[in-house]
N, C-alpha and C. Protein backbone atom coordinates (compact mmCIF):
# COMPACT_ATOMS: atom_id res chain seq x y z
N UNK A 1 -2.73 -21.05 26.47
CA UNK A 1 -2.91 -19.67 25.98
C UNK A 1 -1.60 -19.12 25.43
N UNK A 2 -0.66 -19.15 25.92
CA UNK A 2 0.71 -19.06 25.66
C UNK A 2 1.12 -19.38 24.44
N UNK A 3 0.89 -20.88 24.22
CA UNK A 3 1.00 -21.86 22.94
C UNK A 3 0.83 -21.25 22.05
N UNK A 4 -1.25 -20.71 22.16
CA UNK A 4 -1.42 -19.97 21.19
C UNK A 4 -1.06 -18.56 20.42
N UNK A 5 -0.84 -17.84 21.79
CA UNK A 5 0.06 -16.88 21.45
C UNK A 5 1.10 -16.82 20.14
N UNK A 6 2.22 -17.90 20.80
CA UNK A 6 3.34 -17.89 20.27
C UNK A 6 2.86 -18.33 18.66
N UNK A 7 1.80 -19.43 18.28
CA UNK A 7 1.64 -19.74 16.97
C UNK A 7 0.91 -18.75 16.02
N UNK A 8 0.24 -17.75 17.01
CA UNK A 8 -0.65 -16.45 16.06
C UNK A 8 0.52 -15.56 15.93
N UNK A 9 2.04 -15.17 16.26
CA UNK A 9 2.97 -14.72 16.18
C UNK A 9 3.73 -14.94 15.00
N UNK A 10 4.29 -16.72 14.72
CA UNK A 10 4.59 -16.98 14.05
C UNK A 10 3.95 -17.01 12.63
N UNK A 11 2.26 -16.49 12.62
CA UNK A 11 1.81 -16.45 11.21
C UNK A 11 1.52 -14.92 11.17
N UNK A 12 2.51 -13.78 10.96
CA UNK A 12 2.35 -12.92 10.73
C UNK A 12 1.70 -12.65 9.39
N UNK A 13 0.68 -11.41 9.42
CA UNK A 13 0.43 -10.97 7.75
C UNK A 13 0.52 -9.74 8.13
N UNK A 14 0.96 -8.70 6.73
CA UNK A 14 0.83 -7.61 6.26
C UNK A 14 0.01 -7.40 5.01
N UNK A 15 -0.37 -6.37 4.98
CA UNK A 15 -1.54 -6.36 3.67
C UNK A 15 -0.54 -5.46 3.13
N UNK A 16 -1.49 -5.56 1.43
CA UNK A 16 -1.20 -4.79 0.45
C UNK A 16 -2.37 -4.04 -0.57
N UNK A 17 -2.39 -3.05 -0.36
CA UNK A 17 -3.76 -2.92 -1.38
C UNK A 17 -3.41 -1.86 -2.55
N UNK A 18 -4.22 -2.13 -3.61
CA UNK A 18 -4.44 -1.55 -4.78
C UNK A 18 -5.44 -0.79 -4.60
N UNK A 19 -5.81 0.30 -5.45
CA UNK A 19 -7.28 0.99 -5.39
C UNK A 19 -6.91 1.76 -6.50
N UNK A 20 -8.16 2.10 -7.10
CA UNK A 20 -8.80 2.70 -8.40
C UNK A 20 -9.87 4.07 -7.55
N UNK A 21 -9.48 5.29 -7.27
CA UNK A 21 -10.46 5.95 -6.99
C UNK A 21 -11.40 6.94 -7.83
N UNK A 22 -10.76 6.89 -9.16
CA UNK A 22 -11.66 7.73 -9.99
C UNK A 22 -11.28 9.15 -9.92
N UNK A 23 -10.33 9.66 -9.36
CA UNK A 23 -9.75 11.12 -9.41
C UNK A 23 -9.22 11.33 -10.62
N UNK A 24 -8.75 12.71 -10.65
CA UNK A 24 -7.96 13.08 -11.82
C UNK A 24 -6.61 12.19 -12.25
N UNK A 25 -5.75 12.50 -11.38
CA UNK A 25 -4.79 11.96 -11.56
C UNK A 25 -4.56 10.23 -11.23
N UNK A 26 -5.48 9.53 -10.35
CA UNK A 26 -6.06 8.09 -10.80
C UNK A 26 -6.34 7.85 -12.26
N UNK A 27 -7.08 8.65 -12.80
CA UNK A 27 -7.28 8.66 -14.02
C UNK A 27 -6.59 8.64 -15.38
N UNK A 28 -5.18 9.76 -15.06
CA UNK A 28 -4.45 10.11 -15.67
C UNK A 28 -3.23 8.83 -15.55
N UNK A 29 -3.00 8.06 -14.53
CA UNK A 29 -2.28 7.00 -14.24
C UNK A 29 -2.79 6.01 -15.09
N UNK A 30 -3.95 5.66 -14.50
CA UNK A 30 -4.74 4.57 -15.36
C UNK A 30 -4.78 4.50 -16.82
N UNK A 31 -5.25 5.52 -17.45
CA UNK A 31 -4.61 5.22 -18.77
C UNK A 31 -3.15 5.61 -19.12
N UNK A 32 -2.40 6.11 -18.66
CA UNK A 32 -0.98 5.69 -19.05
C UNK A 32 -0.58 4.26 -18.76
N UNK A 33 -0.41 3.87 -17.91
CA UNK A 33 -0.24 2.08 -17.18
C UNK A 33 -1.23 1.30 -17.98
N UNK A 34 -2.16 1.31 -18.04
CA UNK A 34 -3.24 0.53 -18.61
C UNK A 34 -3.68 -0.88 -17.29
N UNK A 35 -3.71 -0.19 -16.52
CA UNK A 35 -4.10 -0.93 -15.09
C UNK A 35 -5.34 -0.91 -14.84
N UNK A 36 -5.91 -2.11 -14.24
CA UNK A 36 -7.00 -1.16 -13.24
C UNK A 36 -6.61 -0.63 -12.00
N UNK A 37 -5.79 -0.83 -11.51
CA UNK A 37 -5.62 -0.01 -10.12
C UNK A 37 -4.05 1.19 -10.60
N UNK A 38 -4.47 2.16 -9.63
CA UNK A 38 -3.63 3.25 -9.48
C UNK A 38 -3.17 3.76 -8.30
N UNK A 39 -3.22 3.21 -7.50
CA UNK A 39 -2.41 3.44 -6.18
C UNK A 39 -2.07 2.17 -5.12
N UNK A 40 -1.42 2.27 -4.44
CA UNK A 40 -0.28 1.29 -3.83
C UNK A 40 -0.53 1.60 -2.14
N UNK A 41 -0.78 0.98 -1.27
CA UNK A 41 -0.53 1.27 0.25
C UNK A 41 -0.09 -0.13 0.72
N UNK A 42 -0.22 0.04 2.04
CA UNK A 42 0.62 -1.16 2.89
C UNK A 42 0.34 -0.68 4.51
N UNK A 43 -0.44 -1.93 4.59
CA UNK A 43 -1.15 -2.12 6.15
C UNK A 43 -1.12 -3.14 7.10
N UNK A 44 -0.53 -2.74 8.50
CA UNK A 44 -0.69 -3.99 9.18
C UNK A 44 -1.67 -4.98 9.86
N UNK A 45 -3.18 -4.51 9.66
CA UNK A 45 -4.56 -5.02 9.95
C UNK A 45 -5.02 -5.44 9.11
N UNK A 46 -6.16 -6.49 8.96
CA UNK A 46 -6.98 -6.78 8.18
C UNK A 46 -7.99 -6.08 7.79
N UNK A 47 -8.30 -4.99 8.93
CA UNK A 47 -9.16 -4.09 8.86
C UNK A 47 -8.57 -2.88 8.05
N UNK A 48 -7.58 -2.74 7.79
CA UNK A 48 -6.99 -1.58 7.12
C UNK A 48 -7.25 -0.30 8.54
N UNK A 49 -7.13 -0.35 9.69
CA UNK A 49 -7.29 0.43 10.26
C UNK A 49 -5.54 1.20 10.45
N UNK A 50 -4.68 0.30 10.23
CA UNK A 50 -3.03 1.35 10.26
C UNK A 50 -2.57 1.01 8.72
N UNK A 51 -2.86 1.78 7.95
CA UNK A 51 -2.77 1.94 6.73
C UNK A 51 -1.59 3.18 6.08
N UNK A 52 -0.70 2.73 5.17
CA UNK A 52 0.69 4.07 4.86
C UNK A 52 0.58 3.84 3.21
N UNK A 53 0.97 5.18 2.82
CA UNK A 53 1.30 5.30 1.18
C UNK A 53 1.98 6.69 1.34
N UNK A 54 2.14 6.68 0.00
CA UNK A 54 2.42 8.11 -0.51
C UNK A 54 1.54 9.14 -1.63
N UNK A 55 0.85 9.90 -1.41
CA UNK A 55 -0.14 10.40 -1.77
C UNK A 55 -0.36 11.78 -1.14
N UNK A 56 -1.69 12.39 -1.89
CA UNK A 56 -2.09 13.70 -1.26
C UNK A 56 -2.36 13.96 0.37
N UNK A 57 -2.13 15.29 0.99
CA UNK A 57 -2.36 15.11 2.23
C UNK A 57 -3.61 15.14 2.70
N UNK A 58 -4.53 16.32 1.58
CA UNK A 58 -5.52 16.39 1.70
C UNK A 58 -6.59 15.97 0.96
N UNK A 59 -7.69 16.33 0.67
CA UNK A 59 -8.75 16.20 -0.76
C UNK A 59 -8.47 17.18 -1.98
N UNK A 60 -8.31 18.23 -1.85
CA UNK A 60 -8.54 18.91 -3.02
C UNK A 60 -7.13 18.86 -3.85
N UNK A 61 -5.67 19.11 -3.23
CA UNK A 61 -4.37 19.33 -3.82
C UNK A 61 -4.00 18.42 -4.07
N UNK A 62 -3.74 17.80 -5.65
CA UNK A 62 -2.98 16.78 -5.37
C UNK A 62 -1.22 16.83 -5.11
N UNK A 63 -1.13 17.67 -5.36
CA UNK A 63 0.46 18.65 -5.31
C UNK A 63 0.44 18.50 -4.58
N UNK A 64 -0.26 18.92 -3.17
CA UNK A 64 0.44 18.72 -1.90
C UNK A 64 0.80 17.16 -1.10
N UNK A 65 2.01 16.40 -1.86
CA UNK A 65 1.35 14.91 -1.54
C UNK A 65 2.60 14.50 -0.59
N UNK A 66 2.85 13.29 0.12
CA UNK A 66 4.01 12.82 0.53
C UNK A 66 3.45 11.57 1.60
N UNK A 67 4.06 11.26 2.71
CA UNK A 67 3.94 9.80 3.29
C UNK A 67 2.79 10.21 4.44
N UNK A 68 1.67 9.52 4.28
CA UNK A 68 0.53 9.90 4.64
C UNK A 68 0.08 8.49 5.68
N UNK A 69 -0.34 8.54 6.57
CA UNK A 69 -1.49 7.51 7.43
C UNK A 69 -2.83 7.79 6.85
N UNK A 70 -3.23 6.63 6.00
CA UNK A 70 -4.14 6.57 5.30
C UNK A 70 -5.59 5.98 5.78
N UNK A 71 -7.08 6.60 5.99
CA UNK A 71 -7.83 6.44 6.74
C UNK A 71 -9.22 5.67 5.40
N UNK A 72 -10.11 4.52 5.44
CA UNK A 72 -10.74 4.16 4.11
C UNK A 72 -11.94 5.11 4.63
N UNK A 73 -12.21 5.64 5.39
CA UNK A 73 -13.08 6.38 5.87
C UNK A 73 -13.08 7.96 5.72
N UNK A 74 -11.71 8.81 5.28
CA UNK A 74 -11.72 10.07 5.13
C UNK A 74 -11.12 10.30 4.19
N UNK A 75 -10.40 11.24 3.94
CA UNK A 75 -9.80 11.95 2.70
C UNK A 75 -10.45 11.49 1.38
N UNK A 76 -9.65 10.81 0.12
CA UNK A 76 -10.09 10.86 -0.92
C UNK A 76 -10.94 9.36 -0.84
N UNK A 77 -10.68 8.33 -0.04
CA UNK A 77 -11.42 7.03 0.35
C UNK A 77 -12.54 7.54 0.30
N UNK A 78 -12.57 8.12 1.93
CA UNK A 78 -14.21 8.57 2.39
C UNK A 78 -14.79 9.53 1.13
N UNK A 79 -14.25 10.31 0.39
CA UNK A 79 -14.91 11.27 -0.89
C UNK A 79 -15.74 10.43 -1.48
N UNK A 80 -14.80 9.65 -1.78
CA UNK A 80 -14.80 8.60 -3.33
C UNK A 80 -15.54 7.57 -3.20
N UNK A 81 -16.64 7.38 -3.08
CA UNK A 81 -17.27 5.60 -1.66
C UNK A 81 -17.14 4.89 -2.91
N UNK A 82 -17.34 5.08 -4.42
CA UNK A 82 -17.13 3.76 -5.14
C UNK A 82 -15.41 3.60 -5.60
N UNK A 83 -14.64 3.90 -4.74
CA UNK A 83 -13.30 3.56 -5.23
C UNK A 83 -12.98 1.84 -4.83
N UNK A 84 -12.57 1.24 -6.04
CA UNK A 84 -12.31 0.15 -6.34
C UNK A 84 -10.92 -0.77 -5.80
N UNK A 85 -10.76 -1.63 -5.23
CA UNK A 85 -9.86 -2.31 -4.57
C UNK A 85 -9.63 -3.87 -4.96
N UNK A 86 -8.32 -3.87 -5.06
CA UNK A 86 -7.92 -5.28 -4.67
C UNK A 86 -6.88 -5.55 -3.46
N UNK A 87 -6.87 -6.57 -2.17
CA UNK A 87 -6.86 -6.39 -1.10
C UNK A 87 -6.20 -8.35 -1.07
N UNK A 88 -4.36 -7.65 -0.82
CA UNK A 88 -3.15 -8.94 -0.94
C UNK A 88 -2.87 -9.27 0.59
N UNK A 89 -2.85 -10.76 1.09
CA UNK A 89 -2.22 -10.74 2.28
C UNK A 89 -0.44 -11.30 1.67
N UNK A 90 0.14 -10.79 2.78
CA UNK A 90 1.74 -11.83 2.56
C UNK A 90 1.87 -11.99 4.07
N UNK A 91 2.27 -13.12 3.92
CA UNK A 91 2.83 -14.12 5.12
C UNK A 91 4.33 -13.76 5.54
N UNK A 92 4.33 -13.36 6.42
CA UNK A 92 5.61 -13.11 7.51
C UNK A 92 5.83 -13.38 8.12
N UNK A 93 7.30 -13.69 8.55
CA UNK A 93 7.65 -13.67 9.93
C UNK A 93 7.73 -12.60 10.99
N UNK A 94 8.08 -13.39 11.90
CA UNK A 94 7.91 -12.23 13.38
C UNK A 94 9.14 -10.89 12.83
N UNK A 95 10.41 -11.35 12.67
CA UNK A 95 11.41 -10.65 11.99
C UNK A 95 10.97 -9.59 11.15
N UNK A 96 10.50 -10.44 10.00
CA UNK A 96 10.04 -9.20 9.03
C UNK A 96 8.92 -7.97 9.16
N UNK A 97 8.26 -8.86 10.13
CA UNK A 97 6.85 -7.57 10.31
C UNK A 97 7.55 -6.95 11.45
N UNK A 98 8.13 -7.24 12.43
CA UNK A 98 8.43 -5.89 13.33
C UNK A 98 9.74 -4.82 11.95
N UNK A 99 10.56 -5.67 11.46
CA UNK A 99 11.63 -5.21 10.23
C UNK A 99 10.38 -4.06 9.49
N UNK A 100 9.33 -4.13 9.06
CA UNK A 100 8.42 -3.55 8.35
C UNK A 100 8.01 -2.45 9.74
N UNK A 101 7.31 -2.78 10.73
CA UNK A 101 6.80 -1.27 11.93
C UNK A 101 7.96 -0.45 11.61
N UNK A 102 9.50 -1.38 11.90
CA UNK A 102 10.45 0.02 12.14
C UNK A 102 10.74 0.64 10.97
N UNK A 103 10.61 -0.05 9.78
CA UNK A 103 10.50 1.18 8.74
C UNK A 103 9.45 2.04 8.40
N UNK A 104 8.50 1.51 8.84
CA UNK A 104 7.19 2.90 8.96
C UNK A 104 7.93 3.58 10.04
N UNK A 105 7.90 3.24 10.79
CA UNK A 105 8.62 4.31 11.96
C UNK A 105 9.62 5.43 11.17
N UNK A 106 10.31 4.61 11.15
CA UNK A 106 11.55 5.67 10.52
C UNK A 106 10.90 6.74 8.93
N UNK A 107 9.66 6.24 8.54
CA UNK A 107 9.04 7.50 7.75
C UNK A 107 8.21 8.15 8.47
N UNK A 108 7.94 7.33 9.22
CA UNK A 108 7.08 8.79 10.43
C UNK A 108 7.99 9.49 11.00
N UNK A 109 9.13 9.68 11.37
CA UNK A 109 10.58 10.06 11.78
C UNK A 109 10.77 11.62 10.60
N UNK A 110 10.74 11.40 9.69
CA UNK A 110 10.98 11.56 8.49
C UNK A 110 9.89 12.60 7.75
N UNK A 111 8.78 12.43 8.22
CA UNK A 111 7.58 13.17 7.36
C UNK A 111 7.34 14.14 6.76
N UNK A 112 8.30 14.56 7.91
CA UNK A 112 8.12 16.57 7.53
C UNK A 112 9.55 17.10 6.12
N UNK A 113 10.03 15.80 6.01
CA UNK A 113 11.27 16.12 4.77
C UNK A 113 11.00 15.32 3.65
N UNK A 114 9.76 14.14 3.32
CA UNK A 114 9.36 13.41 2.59
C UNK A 114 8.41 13.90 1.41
N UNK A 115 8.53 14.12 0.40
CA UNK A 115 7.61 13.93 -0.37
C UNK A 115 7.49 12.97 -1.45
N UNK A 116 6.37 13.73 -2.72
CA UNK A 116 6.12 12.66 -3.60
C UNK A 116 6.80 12.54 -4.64
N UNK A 117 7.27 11.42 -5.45
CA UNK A 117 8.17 11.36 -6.61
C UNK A 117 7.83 11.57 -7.90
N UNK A 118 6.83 12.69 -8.20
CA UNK A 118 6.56 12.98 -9.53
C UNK A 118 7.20 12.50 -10.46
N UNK A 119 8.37 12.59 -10.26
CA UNK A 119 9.34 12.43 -11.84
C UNK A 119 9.43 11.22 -11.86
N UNK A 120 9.77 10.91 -10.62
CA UNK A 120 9.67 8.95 -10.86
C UNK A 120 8.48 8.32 -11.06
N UNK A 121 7.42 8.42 -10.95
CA UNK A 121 6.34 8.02 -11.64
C UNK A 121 6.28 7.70 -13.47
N UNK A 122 6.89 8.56 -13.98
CA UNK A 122 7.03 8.56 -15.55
C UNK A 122 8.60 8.35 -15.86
N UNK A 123 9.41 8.20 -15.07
CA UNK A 123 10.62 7.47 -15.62
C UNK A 123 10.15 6.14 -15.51
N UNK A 124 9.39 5.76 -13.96
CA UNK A 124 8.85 4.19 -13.80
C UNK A 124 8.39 3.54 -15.61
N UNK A 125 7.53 4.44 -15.38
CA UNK A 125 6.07 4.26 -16.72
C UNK A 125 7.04 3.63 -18.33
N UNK A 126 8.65 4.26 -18.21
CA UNK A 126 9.16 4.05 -19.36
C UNK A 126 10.24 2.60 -19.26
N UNK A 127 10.36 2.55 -18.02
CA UNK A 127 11.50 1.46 -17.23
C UNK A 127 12.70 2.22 -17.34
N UNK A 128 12.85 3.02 -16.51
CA UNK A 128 13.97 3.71 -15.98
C UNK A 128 14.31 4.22 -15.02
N UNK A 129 15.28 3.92 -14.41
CA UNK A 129 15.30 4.18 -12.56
C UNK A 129 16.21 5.48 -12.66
N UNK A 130 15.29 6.19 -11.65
CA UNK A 130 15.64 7.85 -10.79
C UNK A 130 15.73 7.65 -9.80
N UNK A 131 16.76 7.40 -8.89
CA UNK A 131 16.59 7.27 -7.69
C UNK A 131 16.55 8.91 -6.93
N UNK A 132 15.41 9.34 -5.86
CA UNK A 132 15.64 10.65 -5.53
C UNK A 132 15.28 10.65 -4.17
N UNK A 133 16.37 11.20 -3.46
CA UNK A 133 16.42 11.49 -2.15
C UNK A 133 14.71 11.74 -1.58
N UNK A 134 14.72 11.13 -0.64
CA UNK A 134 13.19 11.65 -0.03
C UNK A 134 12.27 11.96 -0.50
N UNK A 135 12.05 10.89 -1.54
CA UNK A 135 10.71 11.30 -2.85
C UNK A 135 10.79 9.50 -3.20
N UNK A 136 9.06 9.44 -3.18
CA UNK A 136 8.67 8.12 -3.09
C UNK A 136 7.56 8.22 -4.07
N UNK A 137 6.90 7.51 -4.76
CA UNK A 137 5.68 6.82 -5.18
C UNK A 137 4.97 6.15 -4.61
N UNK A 138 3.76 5.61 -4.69
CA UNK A 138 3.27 4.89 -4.12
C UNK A 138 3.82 3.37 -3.71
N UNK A 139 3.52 3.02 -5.15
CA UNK A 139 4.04 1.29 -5.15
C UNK A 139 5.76 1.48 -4.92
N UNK A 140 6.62 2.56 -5.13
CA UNK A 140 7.95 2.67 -5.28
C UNK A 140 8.07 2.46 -3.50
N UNK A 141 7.05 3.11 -3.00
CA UNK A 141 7.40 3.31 -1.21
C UNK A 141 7.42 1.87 -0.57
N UNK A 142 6.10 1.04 -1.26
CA UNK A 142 5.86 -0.21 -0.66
C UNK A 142 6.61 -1.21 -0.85
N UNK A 143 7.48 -1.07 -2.01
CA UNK A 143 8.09 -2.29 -2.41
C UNK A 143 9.64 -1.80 -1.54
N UNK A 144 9.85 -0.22 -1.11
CA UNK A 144 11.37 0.13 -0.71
C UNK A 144 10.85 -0.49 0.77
N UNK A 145 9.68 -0.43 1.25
CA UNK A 145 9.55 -0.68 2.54
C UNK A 145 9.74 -2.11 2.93
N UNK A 146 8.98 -2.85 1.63
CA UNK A 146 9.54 -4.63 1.73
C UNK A 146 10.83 -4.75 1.69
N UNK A 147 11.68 -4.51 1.04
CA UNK A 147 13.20 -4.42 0.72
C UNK A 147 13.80 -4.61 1.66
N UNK A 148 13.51 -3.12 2.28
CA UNK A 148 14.31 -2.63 3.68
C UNK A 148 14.13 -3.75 4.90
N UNK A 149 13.04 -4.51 4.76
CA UNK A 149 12.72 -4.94 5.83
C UNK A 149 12.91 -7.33 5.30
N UNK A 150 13.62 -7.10 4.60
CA UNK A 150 14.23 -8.30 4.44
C UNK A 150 13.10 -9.64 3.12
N UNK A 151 12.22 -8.59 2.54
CA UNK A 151 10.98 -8.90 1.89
C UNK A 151 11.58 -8.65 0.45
N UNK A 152 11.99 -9.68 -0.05
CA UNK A 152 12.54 -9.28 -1.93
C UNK A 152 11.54 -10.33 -2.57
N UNK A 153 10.33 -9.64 -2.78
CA UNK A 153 9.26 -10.22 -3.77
C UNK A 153 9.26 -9.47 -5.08
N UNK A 154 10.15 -8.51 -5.74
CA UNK A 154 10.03 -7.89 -6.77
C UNK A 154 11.13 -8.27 -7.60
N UNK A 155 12.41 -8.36 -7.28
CA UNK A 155 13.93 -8.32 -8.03
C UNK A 155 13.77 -7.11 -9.25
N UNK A 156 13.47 -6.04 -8.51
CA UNK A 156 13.71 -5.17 -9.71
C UNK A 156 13.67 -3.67 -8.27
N UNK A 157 14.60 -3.02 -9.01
CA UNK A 157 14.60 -1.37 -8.08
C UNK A 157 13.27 -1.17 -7.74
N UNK A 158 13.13 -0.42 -6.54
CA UNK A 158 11.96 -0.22 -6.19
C UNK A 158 11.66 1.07 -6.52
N UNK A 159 12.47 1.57 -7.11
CA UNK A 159 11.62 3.02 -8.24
C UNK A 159 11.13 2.50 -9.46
N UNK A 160 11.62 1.10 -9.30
CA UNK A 160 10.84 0.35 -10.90
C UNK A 160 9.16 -0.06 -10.72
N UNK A 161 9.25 -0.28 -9.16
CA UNK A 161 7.84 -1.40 -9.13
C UNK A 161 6.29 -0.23 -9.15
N UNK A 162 5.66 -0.76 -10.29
CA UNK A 162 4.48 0.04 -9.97
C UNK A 162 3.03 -1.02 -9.94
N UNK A 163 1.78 -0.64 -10.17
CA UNK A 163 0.96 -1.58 -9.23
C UNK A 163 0.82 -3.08 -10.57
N UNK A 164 1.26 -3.01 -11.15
CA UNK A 164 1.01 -4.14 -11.96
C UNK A 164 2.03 -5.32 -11.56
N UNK A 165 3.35 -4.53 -10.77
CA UNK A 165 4.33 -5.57 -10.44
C UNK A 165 3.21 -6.29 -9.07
N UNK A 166 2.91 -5.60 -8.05
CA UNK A 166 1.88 -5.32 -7.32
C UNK A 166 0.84 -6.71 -7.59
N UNK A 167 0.17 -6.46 -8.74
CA UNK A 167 -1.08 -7.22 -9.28
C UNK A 167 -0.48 -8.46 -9.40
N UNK A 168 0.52 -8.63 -10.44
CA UNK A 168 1.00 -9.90 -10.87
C UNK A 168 1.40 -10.62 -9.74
N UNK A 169 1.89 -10.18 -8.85
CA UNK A 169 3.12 -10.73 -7.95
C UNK A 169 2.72 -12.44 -7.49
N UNK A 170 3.20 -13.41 -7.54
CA UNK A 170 2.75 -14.56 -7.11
C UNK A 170 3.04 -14.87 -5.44
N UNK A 171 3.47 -14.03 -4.89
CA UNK A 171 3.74 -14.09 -3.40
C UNK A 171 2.37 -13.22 -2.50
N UNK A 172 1.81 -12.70 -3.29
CA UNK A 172 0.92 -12.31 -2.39
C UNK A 172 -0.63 -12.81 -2.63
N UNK A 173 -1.68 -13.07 -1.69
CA UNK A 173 -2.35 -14.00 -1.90
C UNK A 173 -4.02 -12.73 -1.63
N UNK A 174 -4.45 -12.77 -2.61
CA UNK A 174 -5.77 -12.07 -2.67
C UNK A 174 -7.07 -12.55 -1.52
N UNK A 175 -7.15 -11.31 -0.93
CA UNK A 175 -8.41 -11.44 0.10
C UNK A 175 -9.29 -10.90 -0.40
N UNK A 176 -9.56 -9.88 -0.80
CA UNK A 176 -10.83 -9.51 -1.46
C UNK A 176 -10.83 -8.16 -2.74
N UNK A 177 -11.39 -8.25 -3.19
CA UNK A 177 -11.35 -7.70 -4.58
C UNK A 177 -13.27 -7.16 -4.32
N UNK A 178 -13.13 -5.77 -4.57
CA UNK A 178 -14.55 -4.90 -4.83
C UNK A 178 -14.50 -4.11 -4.22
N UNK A 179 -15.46 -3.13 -3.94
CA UNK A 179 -15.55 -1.47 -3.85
C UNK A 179 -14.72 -1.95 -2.45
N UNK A 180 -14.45 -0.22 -1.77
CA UNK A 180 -13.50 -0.53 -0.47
C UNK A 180 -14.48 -0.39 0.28
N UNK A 181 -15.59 0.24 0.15
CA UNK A 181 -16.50 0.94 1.21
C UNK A 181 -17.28 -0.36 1.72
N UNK A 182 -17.02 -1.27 0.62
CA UNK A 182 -17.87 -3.21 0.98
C UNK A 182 -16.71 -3.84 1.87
N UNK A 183 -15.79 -3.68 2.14
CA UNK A 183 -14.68 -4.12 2.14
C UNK A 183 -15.01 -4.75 4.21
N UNK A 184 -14.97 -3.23 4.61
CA UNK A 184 -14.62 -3.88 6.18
C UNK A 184 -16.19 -4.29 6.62
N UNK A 185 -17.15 -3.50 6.20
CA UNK A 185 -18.50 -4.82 6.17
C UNK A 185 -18.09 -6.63 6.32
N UNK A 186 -17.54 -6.91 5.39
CA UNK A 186 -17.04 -7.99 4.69
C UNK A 186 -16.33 -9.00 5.83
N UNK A 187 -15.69 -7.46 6.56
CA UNK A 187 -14.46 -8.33 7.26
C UNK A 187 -14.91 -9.00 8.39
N UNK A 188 -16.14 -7.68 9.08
CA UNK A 188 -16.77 -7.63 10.22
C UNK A 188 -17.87 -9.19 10.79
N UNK A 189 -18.65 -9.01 9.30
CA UNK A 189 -19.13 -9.96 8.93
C UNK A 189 -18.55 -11.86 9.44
N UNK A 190 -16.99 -12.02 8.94
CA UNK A 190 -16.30 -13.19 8.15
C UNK A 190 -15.95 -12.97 9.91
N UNK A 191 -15.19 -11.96 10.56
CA UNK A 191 -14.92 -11.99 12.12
C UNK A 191 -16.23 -12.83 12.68
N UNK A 192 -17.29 -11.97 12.80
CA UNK A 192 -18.33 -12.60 13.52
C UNK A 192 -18.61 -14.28 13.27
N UNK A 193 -19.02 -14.47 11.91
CA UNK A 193 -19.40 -16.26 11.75
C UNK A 193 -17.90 -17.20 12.13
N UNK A 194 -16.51 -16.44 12.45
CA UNK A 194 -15.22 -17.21 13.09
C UNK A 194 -15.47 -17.63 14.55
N UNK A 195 -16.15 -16.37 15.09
CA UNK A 195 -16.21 -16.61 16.53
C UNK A 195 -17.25 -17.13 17.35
């Protein structure tokens, strides 16, 4: 039991997901980028049940946005049931994924002085780095959070990376792709016929 322990340790994953929800400003991203996806998070379950980005706090404002615990079941997820996903594992070590908790930590530390990087969103869009105190993007947050935590899958500033660096990336390995609301069905499902 031990054994096994120690070898389900050594194959750490962290997820990465993309999503397309069909909002305004999804919208307004999407055709500037020419992506299909428009937002960026980063989770340590397969289930997406501890899920982080940078985004609105609530449904209606998108102004009111900054480093959020992200639920596929409420806010603009649960609104939106056909919002669209693609869903990356990356392989870690023990190092890097606790290196990754303590930098979520340290933005949960942080929350109440964090917001969102408007301006860096459209310096990104042109390739030009703003670096700004306590102001993040989505994909800008996920890729500073890999960084920080000993994960250099981008080689470019992480006010540069937006979800296409994301899409392309050859280090991260696609689990599932389609609506999100199909998603933990899917998982529940693939759990059960394992065991």
């Amino acid at each position: 039991m031990v054994h096994a322990q120690k070898k389900a340790e050594r194959n750490r994953k962290i997820y990465i997901i993309l999503t397309y929800s069909g909002t305004t400003p999804a919208k307004i991203i999407k055709l500037w980028t020419r992506e299909p996806y428009s937002h960026a998070s980063i989770a340590f379950e397969e289930d997406l049940s501890e899920m982080y980005s940078f985004a609105r706090k609530g449904i209606w404002n998108p102004f009111n946005a900054g480093f959020i615990r992200e639920d596929i079941h409420k806010g603009i997820f649960g609104k939106k049931e056909n919002t669209k996903c693609i869903i990356y594992c990356l392989k870690v070590t023990d190092e890097q994924y606790y290196a990754v908790r303590k930098e979520i930590d340290d933005f949960k530390k942080k929350e109440n002085i964090l917001s969102y990087n408007y301006l860096g969103i459209w310096y990104a869009a042109i390739n030009k780095s703003v670096q700004r105190k306590n102001k993040y993007f989505c994909s800008q947050f996920v890729a500073e959070v890999l960084k920080k935590s000993g994960i250099n899958i981008f080689f470019k500033n992480s006010d540069l990376v937006r979800p296409r660096d994301i899409r392309l990336n050859p280090w991260l390995k696609t689990v599932y792709k389609g609506k999100l609301t199909d998603y933990e069905r899917k998982v529940i499902v693939r759990e059960r016929k394992a065991t």
